[in-house]
N, C-alpha and C. Protein backbone atom coordinates (compact mmCIF):
# COMPACT_ATOMS: atom_id res chain seq x y z
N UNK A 1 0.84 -1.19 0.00
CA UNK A 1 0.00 0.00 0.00
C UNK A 1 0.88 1.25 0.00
N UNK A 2 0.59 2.22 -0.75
CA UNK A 2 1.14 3.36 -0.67
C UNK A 2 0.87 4.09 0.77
N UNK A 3 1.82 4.80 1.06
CA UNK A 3 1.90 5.65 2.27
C UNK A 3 2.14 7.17 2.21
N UNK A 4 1.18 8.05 1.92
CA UNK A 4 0.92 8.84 1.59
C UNK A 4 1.77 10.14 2.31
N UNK A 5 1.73 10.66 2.45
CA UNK A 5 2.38 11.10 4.55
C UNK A 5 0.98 12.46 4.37
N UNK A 6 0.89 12.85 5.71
CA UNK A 6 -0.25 13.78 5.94
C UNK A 6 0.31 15.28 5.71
N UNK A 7 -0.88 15.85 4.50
CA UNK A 7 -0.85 17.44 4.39
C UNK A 7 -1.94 17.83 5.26
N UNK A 8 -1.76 18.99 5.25
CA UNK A 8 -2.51 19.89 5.30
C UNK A 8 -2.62 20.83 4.10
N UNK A 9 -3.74 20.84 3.28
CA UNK A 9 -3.83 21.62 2.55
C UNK A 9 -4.00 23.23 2.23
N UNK A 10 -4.74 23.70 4.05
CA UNK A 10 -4.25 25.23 4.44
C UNK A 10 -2.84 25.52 4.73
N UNK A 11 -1.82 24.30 4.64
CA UNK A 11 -0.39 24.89 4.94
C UNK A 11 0.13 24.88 3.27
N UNK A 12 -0.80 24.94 2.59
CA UNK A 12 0.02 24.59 1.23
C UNK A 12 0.34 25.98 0.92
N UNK A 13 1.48 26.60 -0.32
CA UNK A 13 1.87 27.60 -0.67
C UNK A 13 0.64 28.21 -1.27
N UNK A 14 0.99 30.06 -1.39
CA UNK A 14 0.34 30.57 -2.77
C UNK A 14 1.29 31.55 -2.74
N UNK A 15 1.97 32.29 -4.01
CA UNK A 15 1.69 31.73 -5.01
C UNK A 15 2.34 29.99 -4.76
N UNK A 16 0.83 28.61 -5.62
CA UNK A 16 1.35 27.50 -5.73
C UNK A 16 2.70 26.59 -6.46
N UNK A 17 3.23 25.83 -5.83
CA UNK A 17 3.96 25.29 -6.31
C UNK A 17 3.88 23.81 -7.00
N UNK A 18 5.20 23.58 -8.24
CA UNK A 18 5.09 22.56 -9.01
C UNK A 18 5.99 21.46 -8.29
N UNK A 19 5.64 20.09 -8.14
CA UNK A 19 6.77 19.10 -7.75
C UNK A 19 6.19 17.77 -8.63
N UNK A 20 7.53 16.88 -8.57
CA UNK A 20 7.01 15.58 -9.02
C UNK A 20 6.54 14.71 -7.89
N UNK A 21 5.75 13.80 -8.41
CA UNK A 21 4.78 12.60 -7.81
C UNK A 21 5.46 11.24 -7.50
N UNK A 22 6.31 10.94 -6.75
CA UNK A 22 6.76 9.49 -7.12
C UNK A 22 6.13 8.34 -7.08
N UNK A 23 4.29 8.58 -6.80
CA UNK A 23 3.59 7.11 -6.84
C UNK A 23 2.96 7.06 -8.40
N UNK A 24 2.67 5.84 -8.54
CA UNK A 24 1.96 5.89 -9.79
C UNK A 24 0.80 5.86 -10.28
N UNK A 25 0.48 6.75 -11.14
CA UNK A 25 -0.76 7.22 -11.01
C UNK A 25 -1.64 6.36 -12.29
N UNK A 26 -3.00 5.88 -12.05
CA UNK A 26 -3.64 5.44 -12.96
C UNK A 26 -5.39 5.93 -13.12
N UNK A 27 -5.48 6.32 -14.34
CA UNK A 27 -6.63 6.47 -14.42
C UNK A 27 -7.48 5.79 -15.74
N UNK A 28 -8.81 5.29 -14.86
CA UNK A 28 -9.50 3.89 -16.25
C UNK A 28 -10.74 5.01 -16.38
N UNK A 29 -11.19 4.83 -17.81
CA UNK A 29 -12.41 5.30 -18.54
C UNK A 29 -12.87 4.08 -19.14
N UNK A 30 -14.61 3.71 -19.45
CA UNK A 30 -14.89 3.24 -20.35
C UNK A 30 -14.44 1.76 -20.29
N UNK A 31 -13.86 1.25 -18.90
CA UNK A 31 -13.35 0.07 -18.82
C UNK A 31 -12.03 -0.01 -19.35
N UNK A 32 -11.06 0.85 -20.06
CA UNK A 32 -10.11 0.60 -20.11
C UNK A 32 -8.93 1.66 -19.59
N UNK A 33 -7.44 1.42 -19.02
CA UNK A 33 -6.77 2.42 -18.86
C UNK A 33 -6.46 3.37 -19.60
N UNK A 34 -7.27 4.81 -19.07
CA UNK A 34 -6.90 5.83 -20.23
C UNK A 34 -5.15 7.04 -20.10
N UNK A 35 -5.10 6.76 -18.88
CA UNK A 35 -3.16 7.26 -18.52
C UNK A 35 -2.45 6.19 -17.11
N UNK A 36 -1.58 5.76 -17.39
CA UNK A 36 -0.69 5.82 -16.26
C UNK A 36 0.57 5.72 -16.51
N UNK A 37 1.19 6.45 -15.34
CA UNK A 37 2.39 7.18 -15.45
C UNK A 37 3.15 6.50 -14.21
N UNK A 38 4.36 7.33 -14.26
CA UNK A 38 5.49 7.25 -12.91
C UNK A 38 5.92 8.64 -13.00
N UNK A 39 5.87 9.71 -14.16
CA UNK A 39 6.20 10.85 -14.01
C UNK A 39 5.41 12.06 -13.84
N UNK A 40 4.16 12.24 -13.18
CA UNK A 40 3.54 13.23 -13.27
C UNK A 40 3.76 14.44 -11.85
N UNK A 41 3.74 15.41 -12.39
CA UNK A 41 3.92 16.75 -11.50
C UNK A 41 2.64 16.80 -11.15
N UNK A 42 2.64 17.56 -9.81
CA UNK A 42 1.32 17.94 -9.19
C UNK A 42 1.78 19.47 -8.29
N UNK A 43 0.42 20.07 -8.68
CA UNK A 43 0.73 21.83 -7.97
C UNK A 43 -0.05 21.58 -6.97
N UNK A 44 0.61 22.35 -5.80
CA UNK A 44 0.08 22.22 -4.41
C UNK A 44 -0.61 23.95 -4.35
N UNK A 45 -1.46 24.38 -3.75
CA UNK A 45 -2.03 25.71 -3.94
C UNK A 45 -2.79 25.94 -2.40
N UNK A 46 -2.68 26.80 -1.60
CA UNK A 46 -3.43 26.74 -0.56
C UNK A 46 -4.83 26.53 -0.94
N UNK A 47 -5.35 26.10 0.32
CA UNK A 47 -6.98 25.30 -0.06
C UNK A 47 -7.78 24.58 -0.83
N UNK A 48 -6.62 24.07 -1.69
CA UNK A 48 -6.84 22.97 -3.24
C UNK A 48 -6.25 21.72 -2.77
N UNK A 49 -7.24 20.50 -3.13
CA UNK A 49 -6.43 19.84 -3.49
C UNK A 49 -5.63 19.89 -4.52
N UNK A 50 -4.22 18.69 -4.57
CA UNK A 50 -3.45 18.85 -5.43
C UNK A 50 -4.01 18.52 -6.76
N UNK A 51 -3.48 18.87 -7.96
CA UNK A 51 -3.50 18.96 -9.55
C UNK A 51 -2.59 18.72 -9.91
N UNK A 52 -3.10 17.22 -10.55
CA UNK A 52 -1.86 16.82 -10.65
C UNK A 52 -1.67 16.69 -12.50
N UNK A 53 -0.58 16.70 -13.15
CA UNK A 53 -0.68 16.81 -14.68
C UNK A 53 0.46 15.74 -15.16
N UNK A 54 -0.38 15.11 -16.09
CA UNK A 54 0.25 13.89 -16.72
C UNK A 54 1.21 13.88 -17.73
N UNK A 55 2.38 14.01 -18.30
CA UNK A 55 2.95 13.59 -19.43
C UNK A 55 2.05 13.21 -20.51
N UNK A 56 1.94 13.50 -21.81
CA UNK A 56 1.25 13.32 -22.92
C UNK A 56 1.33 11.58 -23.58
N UNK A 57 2.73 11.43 -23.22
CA UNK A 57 3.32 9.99 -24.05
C UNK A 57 2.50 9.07 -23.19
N UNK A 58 1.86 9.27 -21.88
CA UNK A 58 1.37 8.22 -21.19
C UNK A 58 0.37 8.64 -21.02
N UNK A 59 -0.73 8.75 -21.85
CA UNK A 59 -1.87 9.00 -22.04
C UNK A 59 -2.44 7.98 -22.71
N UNK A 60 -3.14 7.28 -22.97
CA UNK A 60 -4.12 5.99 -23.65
C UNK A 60 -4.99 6.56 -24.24
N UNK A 61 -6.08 7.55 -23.50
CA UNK A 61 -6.95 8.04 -24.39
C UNK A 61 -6.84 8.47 -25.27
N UNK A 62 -8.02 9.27 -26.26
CA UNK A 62 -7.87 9.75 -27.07
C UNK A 62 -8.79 11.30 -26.45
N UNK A 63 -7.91 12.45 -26.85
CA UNK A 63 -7.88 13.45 -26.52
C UNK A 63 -8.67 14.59 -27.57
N UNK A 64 -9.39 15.07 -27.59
CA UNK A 64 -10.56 15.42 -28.67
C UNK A 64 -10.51 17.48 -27.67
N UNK A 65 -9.81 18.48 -28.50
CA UNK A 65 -9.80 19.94 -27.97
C UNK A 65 -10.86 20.29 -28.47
N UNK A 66 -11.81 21.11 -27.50
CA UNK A 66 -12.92 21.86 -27.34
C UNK A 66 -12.37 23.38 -27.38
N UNK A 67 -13.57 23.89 -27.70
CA UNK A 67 -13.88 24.98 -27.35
C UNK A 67 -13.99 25.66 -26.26
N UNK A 68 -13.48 26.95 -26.30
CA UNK A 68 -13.20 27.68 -24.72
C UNK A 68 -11.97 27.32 -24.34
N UNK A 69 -11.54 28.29 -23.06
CA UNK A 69 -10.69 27.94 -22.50
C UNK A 69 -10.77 28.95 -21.27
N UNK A 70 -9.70 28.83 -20.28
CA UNK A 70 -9.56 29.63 -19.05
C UNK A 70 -8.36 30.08 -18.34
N UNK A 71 -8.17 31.05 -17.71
CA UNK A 71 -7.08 31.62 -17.56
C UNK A 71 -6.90 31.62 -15.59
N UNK A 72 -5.76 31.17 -15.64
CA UNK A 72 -5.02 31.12 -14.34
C UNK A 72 -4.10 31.95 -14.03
N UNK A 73 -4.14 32.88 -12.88
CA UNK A 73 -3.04 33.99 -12.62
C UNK A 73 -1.74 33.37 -12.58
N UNK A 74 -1.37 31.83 -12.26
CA UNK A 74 0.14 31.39 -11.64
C UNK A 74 0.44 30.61 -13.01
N UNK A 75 -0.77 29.81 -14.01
CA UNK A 75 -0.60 28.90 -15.20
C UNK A 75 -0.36 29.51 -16.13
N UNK A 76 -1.04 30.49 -16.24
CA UNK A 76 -1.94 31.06 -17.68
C UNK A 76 -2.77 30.32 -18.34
N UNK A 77 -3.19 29.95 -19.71
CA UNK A 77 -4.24 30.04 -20.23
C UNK A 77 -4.37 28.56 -20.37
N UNK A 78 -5.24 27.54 -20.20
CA UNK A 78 -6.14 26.32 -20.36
C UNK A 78 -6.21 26.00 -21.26
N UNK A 79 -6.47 25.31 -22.26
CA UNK A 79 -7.29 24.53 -22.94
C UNK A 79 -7.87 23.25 -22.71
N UNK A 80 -8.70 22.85 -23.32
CA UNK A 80 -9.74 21.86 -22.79
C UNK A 80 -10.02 20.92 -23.85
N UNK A 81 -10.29 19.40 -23.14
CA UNK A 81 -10.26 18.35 -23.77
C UNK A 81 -11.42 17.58 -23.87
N UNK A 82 -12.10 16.62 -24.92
CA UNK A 82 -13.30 15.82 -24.47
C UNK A 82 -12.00 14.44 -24.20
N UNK A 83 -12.61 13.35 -23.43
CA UNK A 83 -11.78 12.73 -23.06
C UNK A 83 -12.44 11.15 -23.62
N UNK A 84 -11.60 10.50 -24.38
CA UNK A 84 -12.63 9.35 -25.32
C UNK A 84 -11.51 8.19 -24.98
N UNK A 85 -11.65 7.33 -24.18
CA UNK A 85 -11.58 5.48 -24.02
C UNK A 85 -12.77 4.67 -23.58
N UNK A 86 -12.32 3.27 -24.43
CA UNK A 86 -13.23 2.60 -24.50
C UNK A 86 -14.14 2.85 -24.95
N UNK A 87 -15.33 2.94 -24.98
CA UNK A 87 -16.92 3.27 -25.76
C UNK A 87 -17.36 4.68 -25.07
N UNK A 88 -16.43 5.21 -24.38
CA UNK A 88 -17.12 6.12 -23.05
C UNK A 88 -16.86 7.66 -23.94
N UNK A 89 -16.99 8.77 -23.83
CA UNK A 89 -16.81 10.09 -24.46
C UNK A 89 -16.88 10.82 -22.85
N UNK A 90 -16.06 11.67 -22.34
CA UNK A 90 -16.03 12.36 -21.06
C UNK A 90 -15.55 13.77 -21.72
N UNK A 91 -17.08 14.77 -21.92
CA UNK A 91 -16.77 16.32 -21.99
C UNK A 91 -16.03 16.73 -21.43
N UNK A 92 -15.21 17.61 -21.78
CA UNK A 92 -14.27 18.61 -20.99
C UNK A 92 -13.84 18.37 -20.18
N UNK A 93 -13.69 17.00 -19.99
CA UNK A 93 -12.91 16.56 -18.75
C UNK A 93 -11.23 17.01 -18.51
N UNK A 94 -10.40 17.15 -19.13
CA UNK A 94 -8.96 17.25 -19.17
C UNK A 94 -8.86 18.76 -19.68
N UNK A 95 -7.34 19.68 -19.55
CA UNK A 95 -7.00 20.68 -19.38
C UNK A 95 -5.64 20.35 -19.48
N UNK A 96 -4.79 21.43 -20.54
CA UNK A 96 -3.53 21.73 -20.74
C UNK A 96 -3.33 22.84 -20.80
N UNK A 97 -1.71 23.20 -20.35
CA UNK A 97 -1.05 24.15 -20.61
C UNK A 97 -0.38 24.39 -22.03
N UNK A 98 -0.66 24.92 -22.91
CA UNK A 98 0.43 24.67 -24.05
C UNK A 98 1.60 25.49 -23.72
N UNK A 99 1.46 26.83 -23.34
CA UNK A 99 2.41 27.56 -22.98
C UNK A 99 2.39 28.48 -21.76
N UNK A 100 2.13 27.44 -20.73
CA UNK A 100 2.28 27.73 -19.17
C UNK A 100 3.48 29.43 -18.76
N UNK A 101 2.87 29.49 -17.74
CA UNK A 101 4.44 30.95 -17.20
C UNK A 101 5.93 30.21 -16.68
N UNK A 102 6.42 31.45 -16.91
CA UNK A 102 7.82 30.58 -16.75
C UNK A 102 7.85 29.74 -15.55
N UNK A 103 7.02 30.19 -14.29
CA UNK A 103 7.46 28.93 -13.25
C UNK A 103 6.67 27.59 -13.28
N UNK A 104 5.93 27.79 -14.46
CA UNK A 104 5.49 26.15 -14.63
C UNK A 104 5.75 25.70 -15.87
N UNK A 105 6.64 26.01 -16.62
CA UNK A 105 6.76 26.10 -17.74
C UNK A 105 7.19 24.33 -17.60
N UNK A 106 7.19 23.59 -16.67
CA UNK A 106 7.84 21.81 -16.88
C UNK A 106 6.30 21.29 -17.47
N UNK A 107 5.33 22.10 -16.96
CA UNK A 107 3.69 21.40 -17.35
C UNK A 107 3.06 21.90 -18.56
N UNK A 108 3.99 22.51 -19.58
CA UNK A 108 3.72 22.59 -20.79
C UNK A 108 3.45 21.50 -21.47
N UNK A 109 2.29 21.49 -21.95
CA UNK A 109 1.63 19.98 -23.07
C UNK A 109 1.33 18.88 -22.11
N UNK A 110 1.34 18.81 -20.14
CA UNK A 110 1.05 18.16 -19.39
C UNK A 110 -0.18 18.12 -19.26
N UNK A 111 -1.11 17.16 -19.29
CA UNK A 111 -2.42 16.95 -19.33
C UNK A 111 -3.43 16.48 -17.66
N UNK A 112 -4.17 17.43 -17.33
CA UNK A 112 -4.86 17.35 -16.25
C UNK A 112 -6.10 16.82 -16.41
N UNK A 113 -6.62 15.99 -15.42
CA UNK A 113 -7.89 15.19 -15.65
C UNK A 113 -9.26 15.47 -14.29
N UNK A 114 -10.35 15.67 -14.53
CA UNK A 114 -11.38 15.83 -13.57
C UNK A 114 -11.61 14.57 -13.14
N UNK A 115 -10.78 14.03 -12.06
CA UNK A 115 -11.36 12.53 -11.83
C UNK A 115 -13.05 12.61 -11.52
N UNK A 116 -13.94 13.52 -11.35
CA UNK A 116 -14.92 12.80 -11.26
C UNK A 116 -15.80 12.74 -12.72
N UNK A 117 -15.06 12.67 -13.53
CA UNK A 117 -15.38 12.79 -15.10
C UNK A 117 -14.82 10.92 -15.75
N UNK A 118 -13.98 10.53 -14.96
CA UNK A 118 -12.96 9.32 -15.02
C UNK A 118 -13.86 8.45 -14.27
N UNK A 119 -13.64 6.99 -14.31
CA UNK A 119 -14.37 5.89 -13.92
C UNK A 119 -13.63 5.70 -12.21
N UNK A 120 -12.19 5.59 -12.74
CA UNK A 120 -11.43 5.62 -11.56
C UNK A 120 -10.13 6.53 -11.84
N UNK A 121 -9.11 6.82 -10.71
CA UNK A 121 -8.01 7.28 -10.43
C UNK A 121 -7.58 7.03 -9.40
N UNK A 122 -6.43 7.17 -9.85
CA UNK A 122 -5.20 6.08 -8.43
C UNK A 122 -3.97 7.10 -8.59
N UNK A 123 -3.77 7.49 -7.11
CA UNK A 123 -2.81 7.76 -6.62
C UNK A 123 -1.71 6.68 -5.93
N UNK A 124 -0.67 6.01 -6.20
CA UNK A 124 -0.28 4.56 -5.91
C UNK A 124 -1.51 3.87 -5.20
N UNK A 125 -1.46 3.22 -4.18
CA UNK A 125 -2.67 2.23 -3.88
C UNK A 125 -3.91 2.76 -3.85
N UNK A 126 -4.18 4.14 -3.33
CA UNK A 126 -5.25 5.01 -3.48
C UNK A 126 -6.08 5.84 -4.28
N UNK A 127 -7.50 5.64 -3.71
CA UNK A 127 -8.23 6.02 -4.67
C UNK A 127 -8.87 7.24 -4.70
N UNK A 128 -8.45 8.18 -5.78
CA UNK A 128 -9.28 9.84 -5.63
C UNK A 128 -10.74 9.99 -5.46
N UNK A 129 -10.17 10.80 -4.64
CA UNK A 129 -12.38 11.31 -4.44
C UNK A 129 -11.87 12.47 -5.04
N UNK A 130 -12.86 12.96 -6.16
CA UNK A 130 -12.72 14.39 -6.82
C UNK A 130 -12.82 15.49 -5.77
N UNK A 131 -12.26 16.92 -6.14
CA UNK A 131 -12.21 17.84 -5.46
C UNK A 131 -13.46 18.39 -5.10
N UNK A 132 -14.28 19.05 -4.13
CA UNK A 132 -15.96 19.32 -4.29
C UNK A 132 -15.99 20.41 -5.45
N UNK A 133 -17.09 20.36 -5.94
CA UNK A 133 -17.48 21.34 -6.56
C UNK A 133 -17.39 20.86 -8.23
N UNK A 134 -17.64 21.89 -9.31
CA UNK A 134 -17.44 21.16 -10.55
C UNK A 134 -16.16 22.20 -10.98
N UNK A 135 -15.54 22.78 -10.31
CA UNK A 135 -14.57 23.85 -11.24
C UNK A 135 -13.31 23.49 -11.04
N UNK A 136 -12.71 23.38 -9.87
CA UNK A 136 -11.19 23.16 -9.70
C UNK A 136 -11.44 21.68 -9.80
N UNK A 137 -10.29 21.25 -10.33
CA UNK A 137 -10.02 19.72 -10.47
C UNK A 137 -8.70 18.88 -9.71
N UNK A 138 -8.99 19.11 -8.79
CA UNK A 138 -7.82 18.58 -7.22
C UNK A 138 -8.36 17.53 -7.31
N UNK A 139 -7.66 16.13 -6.54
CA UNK A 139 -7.60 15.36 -6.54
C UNK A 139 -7.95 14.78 -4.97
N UNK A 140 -8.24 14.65 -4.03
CA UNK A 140 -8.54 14.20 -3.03
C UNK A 140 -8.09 12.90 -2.71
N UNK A 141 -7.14 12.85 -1.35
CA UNK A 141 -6.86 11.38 -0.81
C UNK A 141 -6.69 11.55 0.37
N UNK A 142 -6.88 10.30 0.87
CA UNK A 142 -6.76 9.91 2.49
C UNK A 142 -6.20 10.82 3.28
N UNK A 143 -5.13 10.89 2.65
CA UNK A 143 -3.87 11.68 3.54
C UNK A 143 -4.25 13.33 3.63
N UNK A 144 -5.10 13.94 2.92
CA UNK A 144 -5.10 15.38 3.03
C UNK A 144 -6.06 15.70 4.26
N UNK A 145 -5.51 17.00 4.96
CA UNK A 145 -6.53 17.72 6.16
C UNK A 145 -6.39 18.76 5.46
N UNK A 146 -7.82 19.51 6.31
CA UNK A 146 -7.99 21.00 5.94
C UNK A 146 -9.16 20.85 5.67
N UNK A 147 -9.57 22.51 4.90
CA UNK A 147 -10.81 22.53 4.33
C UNK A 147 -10.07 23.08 2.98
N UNK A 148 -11.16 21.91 1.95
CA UNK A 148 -10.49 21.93 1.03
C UNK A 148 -11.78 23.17 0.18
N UNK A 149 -11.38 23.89 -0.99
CA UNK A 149 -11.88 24.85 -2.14
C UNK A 149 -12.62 24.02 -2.99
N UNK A 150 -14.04 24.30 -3.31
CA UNK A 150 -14.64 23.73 -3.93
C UNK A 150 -16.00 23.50 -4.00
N UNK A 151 -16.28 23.18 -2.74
CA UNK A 151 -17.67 23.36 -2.42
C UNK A 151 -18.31 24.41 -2.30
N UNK A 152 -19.99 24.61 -2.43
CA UNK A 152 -20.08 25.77 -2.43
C UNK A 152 -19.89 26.51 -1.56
N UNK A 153 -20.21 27.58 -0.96
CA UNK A 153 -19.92 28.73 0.19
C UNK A 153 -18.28 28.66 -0.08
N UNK A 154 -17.13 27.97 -0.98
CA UNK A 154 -15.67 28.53 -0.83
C UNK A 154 -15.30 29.29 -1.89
N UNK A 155 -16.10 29.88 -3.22
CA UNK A 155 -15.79 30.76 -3.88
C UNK A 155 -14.73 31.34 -3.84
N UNK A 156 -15.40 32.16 -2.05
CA UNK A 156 -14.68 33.35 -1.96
C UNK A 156 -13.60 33.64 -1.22
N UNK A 157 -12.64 32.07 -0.95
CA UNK A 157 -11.81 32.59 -0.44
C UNK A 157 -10.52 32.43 -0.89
């Protein structure tokens, strides 16, 4: 079993920071694995869960860019993915940087996923509960305390 060690997610930075993940991460759509990795970065942000972003080469799905996009003061600008394995089609589930700011510039073309858009996701032995809410896409596990951003009434902080 993976051993997570305990955050607190009100002790996390802002402005957030980028690090790598050393468990391995898997996520299934549609009955089949649509990414898993050993190299993915994840940004820590006060009151977020972490976001974590995948390498492109270890992606399975098939990645279908939508329309729209959104802008982050620490990322910059989004783009957005429909997310297609197995027989399954998942709207707008995923989000890239193409040309992130210079301090995230490692998560350029790194691909982020709404696990509650995904069948499953795995953080090594563990399993994500999506972040609350439908907008930020943090990842939720065992190991995090705090009050996490997301639900309603946290808009505003």
């Amino acid at each position: 079993m993976t051993d997570l060690p305990r955050e607190n997610v009100q002790s996390y930075p802002r402005p957030p920071v980028l690090e790598p993940v050393p468990q391995r991460i898997i996520i299934r759509l549609g009955g089949v694995i649509a990414a898993d990795t050993t190299r993915a970065l994840r940004v820590l942000e006060t009151h977020h869960a972490p976001t974590f972003y995948l390498p492109p080469d270890d992606i399975y799905a098939t990645l279908h860019p939508v329309q729209g996009s959104s802008f982050c003061e620490w990322k910059g600008v989004a783009r957005y993915f429909d997310v297609l394995a197995g027989s399954v089609t998942a709207p707008r589930a995923a989000w890239a940087y193409t040309t992130p700011t210079v301090g995230f510039a490692a998560i350029a073309g790194y691909v982020a996923f709404y696990a509650a858009q995904m069948d499953e996701v795995w953080v090594g032995d563990l399993r994500v509960i999506p972040q609350p809410g439908n907008f930020y896409g943090g990842w939720v596990t065992p190991n995090l305390d705090g009050q996490i951003k997301g639900a309603p009434g946290t808009q505003h902080w």
